[in-house]
Protein backbone atom coordinates (compact mmCIF):
# COMPACT_ATOMS: atom_id res chain seq x y z
CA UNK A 1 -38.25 157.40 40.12
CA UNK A 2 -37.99 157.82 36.23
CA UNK A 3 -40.25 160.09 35.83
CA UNK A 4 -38.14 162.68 38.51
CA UNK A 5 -35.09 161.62 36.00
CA UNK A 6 -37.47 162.83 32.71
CA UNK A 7 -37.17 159.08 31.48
CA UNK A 8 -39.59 157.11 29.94
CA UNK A 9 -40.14 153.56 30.76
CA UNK A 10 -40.57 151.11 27.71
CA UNK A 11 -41.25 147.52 27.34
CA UNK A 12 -38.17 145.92 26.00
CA UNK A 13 -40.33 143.64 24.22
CA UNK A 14 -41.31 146.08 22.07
CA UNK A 15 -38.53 147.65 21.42
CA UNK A 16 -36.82 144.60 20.79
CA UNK A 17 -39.87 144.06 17.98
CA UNK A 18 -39.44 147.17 16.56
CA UNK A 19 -35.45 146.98 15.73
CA UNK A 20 -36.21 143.53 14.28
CA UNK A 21 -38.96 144.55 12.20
CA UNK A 22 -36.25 147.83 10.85
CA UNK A 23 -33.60 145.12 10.00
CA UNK A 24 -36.03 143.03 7.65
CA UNK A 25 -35.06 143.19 4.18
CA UNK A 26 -37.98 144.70 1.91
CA UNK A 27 -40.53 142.38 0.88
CA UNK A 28 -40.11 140.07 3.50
CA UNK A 29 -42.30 139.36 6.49
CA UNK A 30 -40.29 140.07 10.07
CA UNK A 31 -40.24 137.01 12.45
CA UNK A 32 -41.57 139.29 15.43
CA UNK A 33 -44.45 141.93 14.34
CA UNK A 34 -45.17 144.96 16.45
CA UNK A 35 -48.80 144.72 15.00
CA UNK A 36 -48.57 141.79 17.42
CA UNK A 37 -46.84 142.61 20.44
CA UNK A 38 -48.81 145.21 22.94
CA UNK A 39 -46.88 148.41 23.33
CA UNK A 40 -46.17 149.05 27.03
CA UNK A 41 -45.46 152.44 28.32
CA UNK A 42 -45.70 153.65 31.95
CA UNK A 43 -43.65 156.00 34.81
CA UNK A 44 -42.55 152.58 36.58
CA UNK A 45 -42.55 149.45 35.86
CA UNK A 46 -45.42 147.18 37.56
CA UNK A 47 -44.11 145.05 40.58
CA UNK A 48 -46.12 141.94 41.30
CA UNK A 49 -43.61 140.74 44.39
CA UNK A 50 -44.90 143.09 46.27
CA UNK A 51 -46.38 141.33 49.88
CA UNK A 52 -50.04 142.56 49.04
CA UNK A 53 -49.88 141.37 46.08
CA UNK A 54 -48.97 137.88 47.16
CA UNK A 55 -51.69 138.16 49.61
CA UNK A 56 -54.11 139.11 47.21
CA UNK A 57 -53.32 135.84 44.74
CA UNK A 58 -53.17 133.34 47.85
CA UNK A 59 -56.56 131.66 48.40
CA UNK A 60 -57.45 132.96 52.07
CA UNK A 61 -60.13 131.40 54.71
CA UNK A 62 -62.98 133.54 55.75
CA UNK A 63 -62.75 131.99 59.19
CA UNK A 64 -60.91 130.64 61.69
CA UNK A 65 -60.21 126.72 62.25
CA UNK A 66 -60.03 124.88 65.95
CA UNK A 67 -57.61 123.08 67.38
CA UNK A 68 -58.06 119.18 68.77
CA UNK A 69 -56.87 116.00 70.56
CA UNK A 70 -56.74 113.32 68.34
CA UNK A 71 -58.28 110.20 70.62
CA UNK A 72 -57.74 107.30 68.33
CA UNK A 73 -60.24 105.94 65.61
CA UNK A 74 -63.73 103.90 65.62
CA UNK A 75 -66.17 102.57 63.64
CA UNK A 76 -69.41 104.68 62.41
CA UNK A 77 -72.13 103.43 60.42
CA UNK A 78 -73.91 106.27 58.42
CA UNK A 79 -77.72 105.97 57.43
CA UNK A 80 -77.25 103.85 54.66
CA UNK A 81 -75.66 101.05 56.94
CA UNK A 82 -71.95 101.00 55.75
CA UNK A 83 -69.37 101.00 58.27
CA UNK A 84 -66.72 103.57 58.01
CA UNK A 85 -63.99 104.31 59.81
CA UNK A 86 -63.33 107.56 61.91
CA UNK A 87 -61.02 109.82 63.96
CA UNK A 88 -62.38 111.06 67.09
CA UNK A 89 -61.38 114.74 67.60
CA UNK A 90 -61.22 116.45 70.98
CA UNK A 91 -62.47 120.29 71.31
CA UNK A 92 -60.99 121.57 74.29
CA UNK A 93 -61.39 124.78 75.45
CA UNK A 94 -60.70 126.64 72.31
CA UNK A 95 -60.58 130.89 72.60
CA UNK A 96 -59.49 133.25 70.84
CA UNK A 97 -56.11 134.40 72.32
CA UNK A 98 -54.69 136.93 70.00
CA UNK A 99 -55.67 139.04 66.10
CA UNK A 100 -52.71 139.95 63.94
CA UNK A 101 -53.00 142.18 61.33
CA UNK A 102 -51.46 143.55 57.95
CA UNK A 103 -49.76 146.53 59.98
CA UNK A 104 -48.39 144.99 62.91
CA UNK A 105 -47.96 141.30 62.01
CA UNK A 106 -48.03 140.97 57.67
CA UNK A 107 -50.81 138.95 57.77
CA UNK A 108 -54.86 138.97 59.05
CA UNK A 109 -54.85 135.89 61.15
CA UNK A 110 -56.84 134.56 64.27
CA UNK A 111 -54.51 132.58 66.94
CA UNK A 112 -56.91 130.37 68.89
CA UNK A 113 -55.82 128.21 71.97
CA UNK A 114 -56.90 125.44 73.08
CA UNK A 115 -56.36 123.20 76.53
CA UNK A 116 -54.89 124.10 79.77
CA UNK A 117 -51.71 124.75 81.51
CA UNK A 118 -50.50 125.28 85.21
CA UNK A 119 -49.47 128.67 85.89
CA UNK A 120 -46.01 127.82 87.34
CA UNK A 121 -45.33 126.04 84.08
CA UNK A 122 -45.77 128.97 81.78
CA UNK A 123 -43.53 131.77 81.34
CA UNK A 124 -44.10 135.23 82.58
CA UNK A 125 -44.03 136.67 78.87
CA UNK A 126 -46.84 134.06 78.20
CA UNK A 127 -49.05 134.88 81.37
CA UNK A 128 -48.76 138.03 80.30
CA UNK A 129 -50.07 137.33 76.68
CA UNK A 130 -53.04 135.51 78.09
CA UNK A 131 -53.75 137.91 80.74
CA UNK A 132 -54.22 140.42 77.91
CA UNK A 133 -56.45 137.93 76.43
CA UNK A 134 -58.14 137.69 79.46
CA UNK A 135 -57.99 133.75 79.29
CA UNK A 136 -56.68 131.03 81.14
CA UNK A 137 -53.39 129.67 79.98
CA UNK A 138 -53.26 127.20 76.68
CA UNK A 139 -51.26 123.92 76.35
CA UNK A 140 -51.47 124.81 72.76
CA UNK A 141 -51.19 127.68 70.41
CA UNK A 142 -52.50 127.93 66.66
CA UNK A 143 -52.73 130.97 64.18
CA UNK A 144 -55.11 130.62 61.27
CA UNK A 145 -55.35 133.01 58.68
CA UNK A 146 -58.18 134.60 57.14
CA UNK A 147 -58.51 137.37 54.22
CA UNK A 148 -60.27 140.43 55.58
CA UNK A 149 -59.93 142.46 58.64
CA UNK A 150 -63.92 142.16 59.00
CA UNK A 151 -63.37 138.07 59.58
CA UNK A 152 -61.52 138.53 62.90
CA UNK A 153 -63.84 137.48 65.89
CA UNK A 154 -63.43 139.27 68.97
CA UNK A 155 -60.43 138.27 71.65
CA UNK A 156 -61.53 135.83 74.54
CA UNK A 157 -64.41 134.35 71.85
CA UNK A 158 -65.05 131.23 72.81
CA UNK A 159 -65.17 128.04 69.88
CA UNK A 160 -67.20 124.75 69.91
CA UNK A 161 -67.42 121.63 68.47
CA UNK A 162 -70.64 122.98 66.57
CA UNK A 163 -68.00 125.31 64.21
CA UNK A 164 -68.19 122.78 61.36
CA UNK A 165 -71.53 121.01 60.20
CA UNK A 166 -72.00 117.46 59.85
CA UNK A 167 -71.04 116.70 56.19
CA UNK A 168 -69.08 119.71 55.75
CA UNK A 169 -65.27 118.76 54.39
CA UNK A 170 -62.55 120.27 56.11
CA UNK A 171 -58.60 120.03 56.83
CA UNK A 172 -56.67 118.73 59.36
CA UNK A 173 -52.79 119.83 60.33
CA UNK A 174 -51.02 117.77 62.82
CA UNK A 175 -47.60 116.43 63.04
CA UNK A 176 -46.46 112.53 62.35
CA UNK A 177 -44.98 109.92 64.56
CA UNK A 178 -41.01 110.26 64.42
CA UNK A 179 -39.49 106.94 63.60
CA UNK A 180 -36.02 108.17 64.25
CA UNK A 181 -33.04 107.35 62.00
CA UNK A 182 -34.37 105.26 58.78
CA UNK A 183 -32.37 103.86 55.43
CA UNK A 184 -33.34 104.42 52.15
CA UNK A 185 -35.70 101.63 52.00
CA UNK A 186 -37.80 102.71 54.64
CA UNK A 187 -37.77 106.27 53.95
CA UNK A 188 -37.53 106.55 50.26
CA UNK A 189 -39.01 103.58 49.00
CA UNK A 190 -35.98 102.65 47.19
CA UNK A 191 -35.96 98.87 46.25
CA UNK A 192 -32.28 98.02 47.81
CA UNK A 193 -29.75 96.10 46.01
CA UNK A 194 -29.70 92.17 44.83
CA UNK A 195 -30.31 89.67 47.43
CA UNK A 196 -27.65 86.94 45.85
CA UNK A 197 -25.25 86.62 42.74
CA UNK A 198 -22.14 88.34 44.29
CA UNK A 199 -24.17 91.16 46.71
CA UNK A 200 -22.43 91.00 49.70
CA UNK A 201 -22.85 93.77 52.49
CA UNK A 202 -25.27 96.11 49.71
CA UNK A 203 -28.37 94.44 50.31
CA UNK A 204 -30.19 97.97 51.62
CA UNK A 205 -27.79 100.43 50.47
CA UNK A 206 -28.48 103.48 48.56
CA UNK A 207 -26.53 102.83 45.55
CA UNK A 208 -24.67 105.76 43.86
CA UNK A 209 -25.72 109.23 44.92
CA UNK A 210 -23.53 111.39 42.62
CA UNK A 211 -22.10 111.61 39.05
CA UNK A 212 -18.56 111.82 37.80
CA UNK A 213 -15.57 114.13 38.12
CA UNK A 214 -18.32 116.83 37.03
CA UNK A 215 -19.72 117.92 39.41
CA UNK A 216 -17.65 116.09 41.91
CA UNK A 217 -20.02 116.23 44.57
CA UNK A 218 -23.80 115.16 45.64
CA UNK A 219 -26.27 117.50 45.00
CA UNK A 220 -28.48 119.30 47.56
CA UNK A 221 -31.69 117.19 48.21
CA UNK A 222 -30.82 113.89 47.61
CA UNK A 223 -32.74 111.02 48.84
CA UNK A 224 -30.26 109.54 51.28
CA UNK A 225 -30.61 108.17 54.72
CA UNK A 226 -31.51 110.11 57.83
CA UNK A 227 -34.62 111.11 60.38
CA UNK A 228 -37.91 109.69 59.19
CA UNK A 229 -41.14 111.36 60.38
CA UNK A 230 -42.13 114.20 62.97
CA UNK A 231 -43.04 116.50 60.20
CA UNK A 232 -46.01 118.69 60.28
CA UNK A 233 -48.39 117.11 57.98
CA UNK A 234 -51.62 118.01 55.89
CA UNK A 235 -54.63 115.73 55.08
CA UNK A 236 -57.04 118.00 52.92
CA UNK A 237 -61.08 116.89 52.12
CA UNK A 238 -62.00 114.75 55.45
CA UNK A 239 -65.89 114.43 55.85
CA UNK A 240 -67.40 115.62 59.04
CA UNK A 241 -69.50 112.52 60.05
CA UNK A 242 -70.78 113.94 63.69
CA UNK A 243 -69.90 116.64 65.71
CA UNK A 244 -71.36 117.55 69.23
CA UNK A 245 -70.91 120.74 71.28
CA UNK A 246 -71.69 119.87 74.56
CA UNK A 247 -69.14 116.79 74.82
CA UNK A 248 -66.86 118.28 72.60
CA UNK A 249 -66.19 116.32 70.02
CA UNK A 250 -65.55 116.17 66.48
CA UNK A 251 -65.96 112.82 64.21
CA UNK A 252 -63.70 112.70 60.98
CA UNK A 253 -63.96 110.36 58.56
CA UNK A 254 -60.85 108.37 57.32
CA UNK A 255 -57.78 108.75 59.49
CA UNK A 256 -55.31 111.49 61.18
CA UNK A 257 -51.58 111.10 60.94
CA UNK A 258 -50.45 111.58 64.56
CA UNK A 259 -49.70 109.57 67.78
CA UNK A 260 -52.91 110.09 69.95
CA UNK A 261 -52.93 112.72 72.55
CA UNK A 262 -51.21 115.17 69.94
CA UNK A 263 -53.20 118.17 69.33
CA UNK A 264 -54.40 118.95 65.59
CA UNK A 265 -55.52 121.84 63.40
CA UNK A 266 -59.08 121.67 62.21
CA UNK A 267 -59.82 124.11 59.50
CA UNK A 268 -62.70 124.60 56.51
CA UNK A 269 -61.28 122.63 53.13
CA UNK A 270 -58.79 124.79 50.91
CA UNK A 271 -59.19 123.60 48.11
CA UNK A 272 -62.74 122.71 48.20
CA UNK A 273 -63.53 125.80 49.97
CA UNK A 274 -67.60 126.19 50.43
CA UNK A 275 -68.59 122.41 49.43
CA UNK A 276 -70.83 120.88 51.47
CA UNK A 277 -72.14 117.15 51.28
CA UNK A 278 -75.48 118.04 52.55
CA UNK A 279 -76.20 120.04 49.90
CA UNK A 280 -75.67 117.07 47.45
CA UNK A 281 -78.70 114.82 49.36
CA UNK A 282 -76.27 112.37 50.91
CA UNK A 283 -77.90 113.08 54.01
């Protein structure tokens, strides 16, 4: 756009340098160099907003996850003898349903269901979606992201229980229990005012949640009172202790937030993203 004007664009940084450096008096050093400070000069200046380039800085999957039915928890004992406790994880009938991609959707991501649902109890834009798929109709949809176009597996794959190794870490997405309407106590933390000397009726009460005449009002995001829990949640490195294909099952260790019977997101660990526990000879 500059260039069709016969501008030039210049780093204000440098320019900025430059008048500094001309005001000096003689013999004395400038405060900002422009020895120091890189010159800049291109048609247009660079744009790092841009939605590839967030994509390209965001730390991507090179797979898809699966999605489960958390069951409750039980005891395992590993080779060593300890007793640890685990989640058991459901794999039910997980396909692929649908691929998005960077032209169509904004993103390259697999969206794998899993379960089963009547007919009559699905709407005809669904049964159309998985009649495309050429799948039966899911109880439960999930999209999963990965980073390249090659990583998408084919519609109507199917997905096991044997998609994770034992001693692999991995991630699990599901959403709390809802404890409905909660104080500040409960919610927050907070420790509540004093239990005697003169309290009367302020026992579990917030407290102040604002200033003065400035700014005369209570500012956005304020721990106050309100709905406690149903919120999708994240629990990042859980250890695979056993998984099986052929019952379909997955066994996490530690715990899953969730009411059982809620279906979960299983995917490979973010942050720890290729570790494996076998490799480290603890099995």
């Amino acid at each position: 756009m500059l260039s069709r004007l016969g501008l030039r664009y210049t780093s204000t940084v440098s320019a900025a340098a430059t008048a500094v450096s001309a005001a000096a008096p003689a013999g004395r050093r400038s405060l900002i160099s422009p020895s120091v400070i890189p010159y800049i000069e291109s048609e247009e200046p660079i744009t790092f907003t841009s939605n590839e380039a967030k994509r390209q800085r965001r730390r991507l999957l090179s797979r898809p996850g699966l999605v489960g039915i958390k069951r409750g928890m039980t005891c395992y004992f590993d080779n060593q003898g300890r007793r640890l406790p685990a989640t058991v994880l459901e794999i039910v009938q997980n396909e692929v349903v649908y691929n998005k991609t960077v032209e169509k959707n904004g993103v390259f991501a697999v969206q794998v269901g899993a379960g089963y649902k009547k007919p009559q109890n699905v709407t005809k834009p669904m049964l159309g979606h998985f009649r495309n798929a050429k799948v039966s109709p899911k109880e439960f949809l999930a999209d999963f992201e990965v980073a390249k176009r090659s990583q998408l597996p084919k519609v109507g794959t199917q997905l096991k229980a044997d998609h994770f190794q034992i001693g692999q870490l991995v991630d699990v997405i599901s959403i709390t229990k809802g404890k409905g309407f909660a104080g500040v106590m409960k919610r927050w933390n907070f420790s509540g005012g004093n239990a005697t000397h003169g309290a009367s009726k302020s026992h579990r009460l917030a407290g102040s949640t604002g200033q003065n005449t400035t700014p005369a009002r209570v500012l956005p995001g304020k721990k106050m009172a309100g709905r406690l829990g149903n919120e999708r949640n994240t629990i990042f490195n859980l250890e695979v202790l056993d998984c099986n294909a052929e019952d379909g099952y997955i066994l996490v260790k530690g715990c899953v937030s969730g009411s059982r019977g809620s279906f979960v997101e299983i995917r490979d660990a973010l942050k720890k993203y290729g570790r494996h526990l076998i490799n480290e000879g603890k099995y």
